[in-house]
Protein backbone atom coordinates (compact mmCIF):
# COMPACT_ATOMS: atom_id res chain seq x y z
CA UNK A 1 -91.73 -21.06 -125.86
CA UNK A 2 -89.62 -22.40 -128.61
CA UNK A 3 -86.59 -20.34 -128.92
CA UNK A 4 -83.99 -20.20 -131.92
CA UNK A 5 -81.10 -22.51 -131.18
CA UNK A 6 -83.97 -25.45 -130.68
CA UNK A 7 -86.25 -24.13 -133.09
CA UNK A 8 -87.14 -26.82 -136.47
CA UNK A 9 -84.18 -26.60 -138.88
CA UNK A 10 -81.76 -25.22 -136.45
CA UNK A 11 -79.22 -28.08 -136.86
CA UNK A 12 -78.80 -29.64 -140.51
CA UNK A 13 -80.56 -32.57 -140.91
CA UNK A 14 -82.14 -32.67 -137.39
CA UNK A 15 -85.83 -34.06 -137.07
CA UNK A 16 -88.03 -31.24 -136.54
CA UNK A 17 -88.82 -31.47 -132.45
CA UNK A 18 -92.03 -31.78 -131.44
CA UNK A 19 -93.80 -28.75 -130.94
CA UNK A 20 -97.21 -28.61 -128.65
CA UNK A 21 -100.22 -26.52 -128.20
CA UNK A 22 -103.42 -26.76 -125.84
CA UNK A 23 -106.50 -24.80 -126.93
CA UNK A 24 -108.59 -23.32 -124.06
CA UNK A 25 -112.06 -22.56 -124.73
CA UNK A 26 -113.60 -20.30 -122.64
CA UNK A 27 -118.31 -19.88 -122.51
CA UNK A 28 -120.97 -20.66 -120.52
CA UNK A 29 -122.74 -20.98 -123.69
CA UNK A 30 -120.31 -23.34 -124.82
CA UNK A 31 -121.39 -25.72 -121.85
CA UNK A 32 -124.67 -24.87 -121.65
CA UNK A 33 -125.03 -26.54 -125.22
CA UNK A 34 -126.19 -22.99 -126.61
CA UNK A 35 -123.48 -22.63 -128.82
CA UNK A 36 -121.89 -25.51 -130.68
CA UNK A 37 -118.37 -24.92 -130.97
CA UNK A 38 -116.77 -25.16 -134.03
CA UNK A 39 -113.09 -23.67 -133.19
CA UNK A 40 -111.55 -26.61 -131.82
CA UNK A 41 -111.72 -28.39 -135.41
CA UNK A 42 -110.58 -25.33 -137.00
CA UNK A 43 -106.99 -24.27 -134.80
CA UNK A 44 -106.30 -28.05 -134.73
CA UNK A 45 -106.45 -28.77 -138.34
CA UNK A 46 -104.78 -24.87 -138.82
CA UNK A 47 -101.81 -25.64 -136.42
CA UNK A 48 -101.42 -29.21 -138.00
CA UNK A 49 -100.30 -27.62 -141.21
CA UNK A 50 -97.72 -25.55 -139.64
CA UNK A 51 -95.99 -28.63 -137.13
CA UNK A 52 -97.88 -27.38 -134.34
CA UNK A 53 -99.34 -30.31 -132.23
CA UNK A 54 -102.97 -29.89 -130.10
CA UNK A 55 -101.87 -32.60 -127.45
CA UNK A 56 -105.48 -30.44 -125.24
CA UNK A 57 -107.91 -29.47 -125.55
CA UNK A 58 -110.59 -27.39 -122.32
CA UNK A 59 -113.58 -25.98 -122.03
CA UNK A 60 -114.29 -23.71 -119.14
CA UNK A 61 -116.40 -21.30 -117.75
CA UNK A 62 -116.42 -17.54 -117.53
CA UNK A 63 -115.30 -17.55 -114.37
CA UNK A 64 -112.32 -15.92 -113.31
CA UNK A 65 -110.45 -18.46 -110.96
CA UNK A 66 -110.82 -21.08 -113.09
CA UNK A 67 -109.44 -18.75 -116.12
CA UNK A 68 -106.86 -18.12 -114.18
CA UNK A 69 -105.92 -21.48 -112.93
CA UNK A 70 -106.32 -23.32 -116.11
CA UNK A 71 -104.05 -21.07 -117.80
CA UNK A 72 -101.10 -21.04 -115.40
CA UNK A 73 -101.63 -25.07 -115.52
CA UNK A 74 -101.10 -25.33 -119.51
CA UNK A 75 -98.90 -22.87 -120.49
CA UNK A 76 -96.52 -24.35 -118.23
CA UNK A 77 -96.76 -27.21 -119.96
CA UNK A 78 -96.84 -26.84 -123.46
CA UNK A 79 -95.45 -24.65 -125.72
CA UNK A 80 -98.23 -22.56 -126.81
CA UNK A 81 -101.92 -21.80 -125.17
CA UNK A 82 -105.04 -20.49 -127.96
CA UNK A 83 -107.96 -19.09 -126.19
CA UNK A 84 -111.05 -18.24 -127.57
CA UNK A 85 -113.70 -15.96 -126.18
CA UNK A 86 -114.34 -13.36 -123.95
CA UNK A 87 -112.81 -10.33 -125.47
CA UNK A 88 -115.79 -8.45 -126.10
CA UNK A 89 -117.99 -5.35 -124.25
CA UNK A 90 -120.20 -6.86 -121.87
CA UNK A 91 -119.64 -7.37 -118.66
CA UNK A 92 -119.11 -11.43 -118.57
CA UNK A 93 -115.99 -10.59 -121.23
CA UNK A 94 -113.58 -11.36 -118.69
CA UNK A 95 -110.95 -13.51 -120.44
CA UNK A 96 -108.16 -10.51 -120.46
CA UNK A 97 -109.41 -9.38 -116.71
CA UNK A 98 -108.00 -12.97 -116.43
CA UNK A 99 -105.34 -13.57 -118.15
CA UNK A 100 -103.82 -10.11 -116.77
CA UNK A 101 -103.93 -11.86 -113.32
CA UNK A 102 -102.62 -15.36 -114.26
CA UNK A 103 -99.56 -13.31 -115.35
CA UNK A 104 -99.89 -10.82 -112.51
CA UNK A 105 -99.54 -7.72 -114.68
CA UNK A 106 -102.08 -4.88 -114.58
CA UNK A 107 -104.37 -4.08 -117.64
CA UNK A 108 -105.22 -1.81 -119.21
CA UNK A 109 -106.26 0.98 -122.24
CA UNK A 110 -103.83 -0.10 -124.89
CA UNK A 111 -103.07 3.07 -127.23
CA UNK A 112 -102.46 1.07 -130.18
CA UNK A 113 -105.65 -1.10 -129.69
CA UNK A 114 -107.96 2.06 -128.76
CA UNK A 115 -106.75 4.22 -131.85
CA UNK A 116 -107.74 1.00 -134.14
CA UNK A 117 -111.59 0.96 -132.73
CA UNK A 118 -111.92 4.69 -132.63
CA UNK A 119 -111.18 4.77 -135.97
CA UNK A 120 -113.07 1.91 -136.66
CA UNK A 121 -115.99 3.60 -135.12
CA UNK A 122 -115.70 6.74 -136.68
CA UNK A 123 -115.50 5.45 -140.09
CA UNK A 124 -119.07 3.12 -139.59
CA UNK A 125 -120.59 5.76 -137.86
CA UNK A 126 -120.73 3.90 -134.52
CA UNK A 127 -120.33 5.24 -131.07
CA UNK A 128 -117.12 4.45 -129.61
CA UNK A 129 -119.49 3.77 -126.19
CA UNK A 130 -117.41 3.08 -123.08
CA UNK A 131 -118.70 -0.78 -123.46
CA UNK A 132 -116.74 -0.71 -126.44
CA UNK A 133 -113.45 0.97 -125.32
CA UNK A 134 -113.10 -2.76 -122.77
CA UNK A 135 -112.10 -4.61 -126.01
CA UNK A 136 -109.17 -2.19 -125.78
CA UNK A 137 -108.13 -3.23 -122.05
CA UNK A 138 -104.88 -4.89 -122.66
CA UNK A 139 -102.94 -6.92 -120.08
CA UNK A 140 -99.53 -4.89 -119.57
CA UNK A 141 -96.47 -6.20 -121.49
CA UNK A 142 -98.96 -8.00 -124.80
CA UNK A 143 -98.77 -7.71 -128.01
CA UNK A 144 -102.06 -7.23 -130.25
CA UNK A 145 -103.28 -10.21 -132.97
CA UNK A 146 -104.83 -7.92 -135.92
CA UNK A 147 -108.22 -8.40 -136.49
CA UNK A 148 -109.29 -7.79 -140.25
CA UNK A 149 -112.84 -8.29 -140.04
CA UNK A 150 -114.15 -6.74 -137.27
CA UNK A 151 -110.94 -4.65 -135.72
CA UNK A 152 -110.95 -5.39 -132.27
CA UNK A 153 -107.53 -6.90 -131.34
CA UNK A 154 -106.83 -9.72 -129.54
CA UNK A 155 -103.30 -10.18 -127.82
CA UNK A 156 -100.47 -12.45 -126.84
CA UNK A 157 -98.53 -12.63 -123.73
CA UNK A 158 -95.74 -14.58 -123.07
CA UNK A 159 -97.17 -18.42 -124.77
CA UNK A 160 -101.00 -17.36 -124.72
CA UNK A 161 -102.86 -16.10 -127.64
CA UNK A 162 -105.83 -14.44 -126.94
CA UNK A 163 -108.82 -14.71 -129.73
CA UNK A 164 -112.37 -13.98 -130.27
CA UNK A 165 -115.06 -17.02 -129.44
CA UNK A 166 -116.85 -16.05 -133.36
CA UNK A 167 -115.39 -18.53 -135.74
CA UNK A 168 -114.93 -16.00 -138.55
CA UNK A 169 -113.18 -13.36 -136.06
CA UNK A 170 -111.35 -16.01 -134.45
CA UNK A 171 -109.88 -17.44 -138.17
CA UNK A 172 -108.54 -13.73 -139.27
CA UNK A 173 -106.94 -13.56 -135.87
CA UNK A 174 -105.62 -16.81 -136.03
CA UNK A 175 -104.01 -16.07 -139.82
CA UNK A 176 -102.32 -12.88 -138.42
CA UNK A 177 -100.79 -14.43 -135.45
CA UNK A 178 -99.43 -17.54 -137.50
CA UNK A 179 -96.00 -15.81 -138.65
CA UNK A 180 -95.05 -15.62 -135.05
CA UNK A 181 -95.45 -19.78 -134.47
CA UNK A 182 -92.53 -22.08 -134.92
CA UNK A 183 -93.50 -25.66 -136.01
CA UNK A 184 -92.20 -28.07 -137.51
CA UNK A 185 -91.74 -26.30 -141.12
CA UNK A 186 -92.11 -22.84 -141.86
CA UNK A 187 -95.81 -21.60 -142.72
CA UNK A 188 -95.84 -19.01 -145.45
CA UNK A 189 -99.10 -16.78 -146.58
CA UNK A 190 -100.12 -15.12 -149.37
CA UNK A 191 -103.29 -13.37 -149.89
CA UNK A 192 -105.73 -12.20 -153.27
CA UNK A 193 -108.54 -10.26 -152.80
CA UNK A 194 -111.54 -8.99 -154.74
CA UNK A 195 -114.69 -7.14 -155.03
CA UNK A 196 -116.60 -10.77 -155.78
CA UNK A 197 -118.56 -12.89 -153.26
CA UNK A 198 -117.84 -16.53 -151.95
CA UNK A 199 -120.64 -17.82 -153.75
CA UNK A 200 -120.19 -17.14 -156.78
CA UNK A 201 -116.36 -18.22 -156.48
CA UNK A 202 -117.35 -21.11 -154.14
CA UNK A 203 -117.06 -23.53 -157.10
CA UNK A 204 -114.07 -22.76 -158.88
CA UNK A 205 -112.12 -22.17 -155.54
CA UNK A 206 -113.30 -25.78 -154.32
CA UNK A 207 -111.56 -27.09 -157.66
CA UNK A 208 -108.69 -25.44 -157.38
CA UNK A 209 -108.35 -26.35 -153.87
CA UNK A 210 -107.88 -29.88 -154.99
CA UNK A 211 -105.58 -29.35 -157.23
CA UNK A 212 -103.58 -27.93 -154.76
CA UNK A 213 -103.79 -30.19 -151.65
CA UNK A 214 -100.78 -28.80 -150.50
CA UNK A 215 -101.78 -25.59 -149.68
CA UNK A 216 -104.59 -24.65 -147.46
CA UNK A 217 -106.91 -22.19 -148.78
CA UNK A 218 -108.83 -20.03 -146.74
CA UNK A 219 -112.02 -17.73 -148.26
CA UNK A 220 -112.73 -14.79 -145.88
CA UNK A 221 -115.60 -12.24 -147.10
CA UNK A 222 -115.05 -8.21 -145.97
CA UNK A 223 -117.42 -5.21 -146.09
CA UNK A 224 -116.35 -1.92 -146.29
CA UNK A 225 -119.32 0.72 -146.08
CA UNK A 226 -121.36 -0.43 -149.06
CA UNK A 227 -118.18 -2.82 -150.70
CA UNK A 228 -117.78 -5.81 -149.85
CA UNK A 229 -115.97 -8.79 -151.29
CA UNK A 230 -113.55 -11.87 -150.35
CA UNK A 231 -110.11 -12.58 -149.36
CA UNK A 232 -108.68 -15.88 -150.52
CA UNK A 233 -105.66 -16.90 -148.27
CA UNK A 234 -103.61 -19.01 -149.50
CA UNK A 235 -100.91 -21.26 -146.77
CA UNK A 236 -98.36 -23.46 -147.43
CA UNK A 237 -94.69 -24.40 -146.82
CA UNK A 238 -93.43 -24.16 -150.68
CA UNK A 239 -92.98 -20.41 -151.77
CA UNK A 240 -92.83 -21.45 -155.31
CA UNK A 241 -95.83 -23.18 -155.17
CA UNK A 242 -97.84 -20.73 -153.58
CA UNK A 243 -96.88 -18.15 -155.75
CA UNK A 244 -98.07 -20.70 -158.82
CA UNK A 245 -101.61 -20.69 -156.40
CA UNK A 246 -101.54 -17.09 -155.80
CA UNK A 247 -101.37 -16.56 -159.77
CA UNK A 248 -104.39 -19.04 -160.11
CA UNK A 249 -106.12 -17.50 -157.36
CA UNK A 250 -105.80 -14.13 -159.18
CA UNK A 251 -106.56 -15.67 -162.81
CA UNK A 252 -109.84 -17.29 -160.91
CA UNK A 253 -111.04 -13.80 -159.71
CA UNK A 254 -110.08 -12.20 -163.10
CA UNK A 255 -112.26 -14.74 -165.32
CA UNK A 256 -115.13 -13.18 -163.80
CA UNK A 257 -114.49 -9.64 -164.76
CA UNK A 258 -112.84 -8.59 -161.34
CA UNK A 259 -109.59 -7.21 -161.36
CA UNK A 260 -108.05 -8.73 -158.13
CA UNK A 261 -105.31 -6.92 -155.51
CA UNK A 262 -102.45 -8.85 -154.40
CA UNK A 263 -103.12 -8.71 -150.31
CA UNK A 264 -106.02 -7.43 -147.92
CA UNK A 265 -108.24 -4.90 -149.78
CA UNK A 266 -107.41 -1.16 -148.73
C-alpha cells in the first residue's frame, strides 16, 4: 500500500511515483461468454484519472482456491487489487468466503453492514430473508465501500477492494471508495442531484462534458419508493474548476424547472 512519506507530492517537486493496480474479475458467466463484461474498461479509464495504473488485468472462476490463490499472488505485487463479483445471496457468491481465507481472518455478520440492509429492507418492504443477510458476511478486520444504489456494501481489506460484478453497483462503489486511493494527483468529487431523468438531461450533460474535458462526469439514476431521479458526479483534480462544473451542473438541472441539491439526494 502506498503510505504517506512516499505518497505523490510528499517531497517538493518530486515526480509523482508510479502507482499500480490489477483488477480481478471474478464469474463463470464471465467465461462462459454469458455475460460480456464491461468493468474492466470502466475501473481502468476511472483509476487513470486519479494516477492509478492497471498494469492486470484476470478473469477467474467462482471457485474458491483459485480466489484465493490469485489474490495472495497480486496483491503482493501491486499496490492495489479491484474485484468484482460475488458479493451477493446465492450460494455461488463466494468472493468474501474467499477473500476471508486468502487473508486468514474469519468472517462474518458485520453490524454496520447488516443494520444498512435491514433498513434497506424495511423501508422497500422486502424480507430481510437469510439469503440476504450473506451480503452482510464481512471478512474480520474490513472496512465497508458504500453502496448508493442498491445498499449492500462491499469492503476493503488490507490492498483489496471488494465490489459488485453489476456495472451500475460496481461504479457507485467504485466513486465511494476513490477518496481512500493515492495516485498520482489528488482526485476530488463533487456531486448535484435532482428529481430529473438521464434522458432528458442526456444532451445538455454530453455538451457540457466537452466543455469540460478535464473533469470526468459521471450520471447515476436513483429511485426512492415512487422518486426517482439522477446524480451527476462530477471528478477532477482542480477544486476551482469543479466548483465552476458543479455550478453548471446545478444551472443545467435548474433550466428545466428542477431545483437541484448539492450531494446524494436524502
Amino acid at each position: 500500500m502506498p503510505d504517506a512519506a512516499n505518497s505523490p507530492g510528499a517531497q517538493l517537486g518530486a515526480a509523482p511515483r508510479i502507482v499500480t493496480a490489477c483488477v480481478v474479475l471474478i464469474g463463470d458467466e464471465i467465461l462462459s461468454g454469458r455475460t460480456r463484461d464491461s468493468n474492466l474498461s470502466y475501473i481502468s479509464g476511472h483509476l487513470n484519472q486519479i494516477g492509478v495504473q492497471v498494469r492486470e488485468a484476470r478473469i477467474i472462476p467462482d471457485v474458491e482456491e483459485t480466489i484465493v490463490s490469485v489474490i495472495n499472488e497480486v496483491r503482493a505485487r501491486h499496490d492495489y487489487v479491484f474485484t468484482t463479483g460475488g458479493i451477493g445471496p446465492t450460494h455461488d457468491d463466494i468472493t468474501a468466503d474467499a477473500i476471508a481465507r486468502a487473508f486468514g481472518v474469519p468472517i462474518g455478520p458485520h453490524p454496520e453492514a447488516m443494520a444498512i440492509l435491514e433498513t434497506h429492507y424495511r423501508e422497500t418492504g422486502g424480507e430481510f430473508t437469510e439469503a440476504r443477510k450473506r451480503m452482510a458476511r464481512i471478512p474480520e478486520g474490513a472496512s465497508l465501500i458504500a453502496n448508493p444504489l442498491s445498499k449492500a456494501p462491499g469492503f476493503q481489506i488490507g490492498n483489496v477492494f471488494v465490489m459488485a460484478g453489476v456495472p451500475m453497483v460496481m461504479q457507485v462503489m467504485l466513486d465511494s471508495l476513490t477518496p481512500r486511493l493515492e495516485g498520482g494527483a489528488t482526485m476530488r468529487s463533487r456531486t448535484v442531484s435532482g428529481q430529473i431523468g438521464e434522458g432528458t438531461i442526456a444532451e445538455k450533460l454530453g455538451a457540457l462534458q466537452k466543455r469540460y474535458p478535464d473533469v470526468v462526469i459521471g450520471s447515476y439514476p436513483y429511485y426512492r419508493g415512487k422518486i426517482f431521479g439522477t446524480s451527476l458526479v462530477m471528478r477532477g483534480v482542480d477544486a476551482g474548476l469543479l466548483d465552476e462544473v458543479a455550478g453548471e451542473a446545478a444551472a443545467l438541472i435548474r433550466g428545466f424547472g428542477i431545483e437541484p441539491v448539492e450531494g446524494e439526494p436524502a
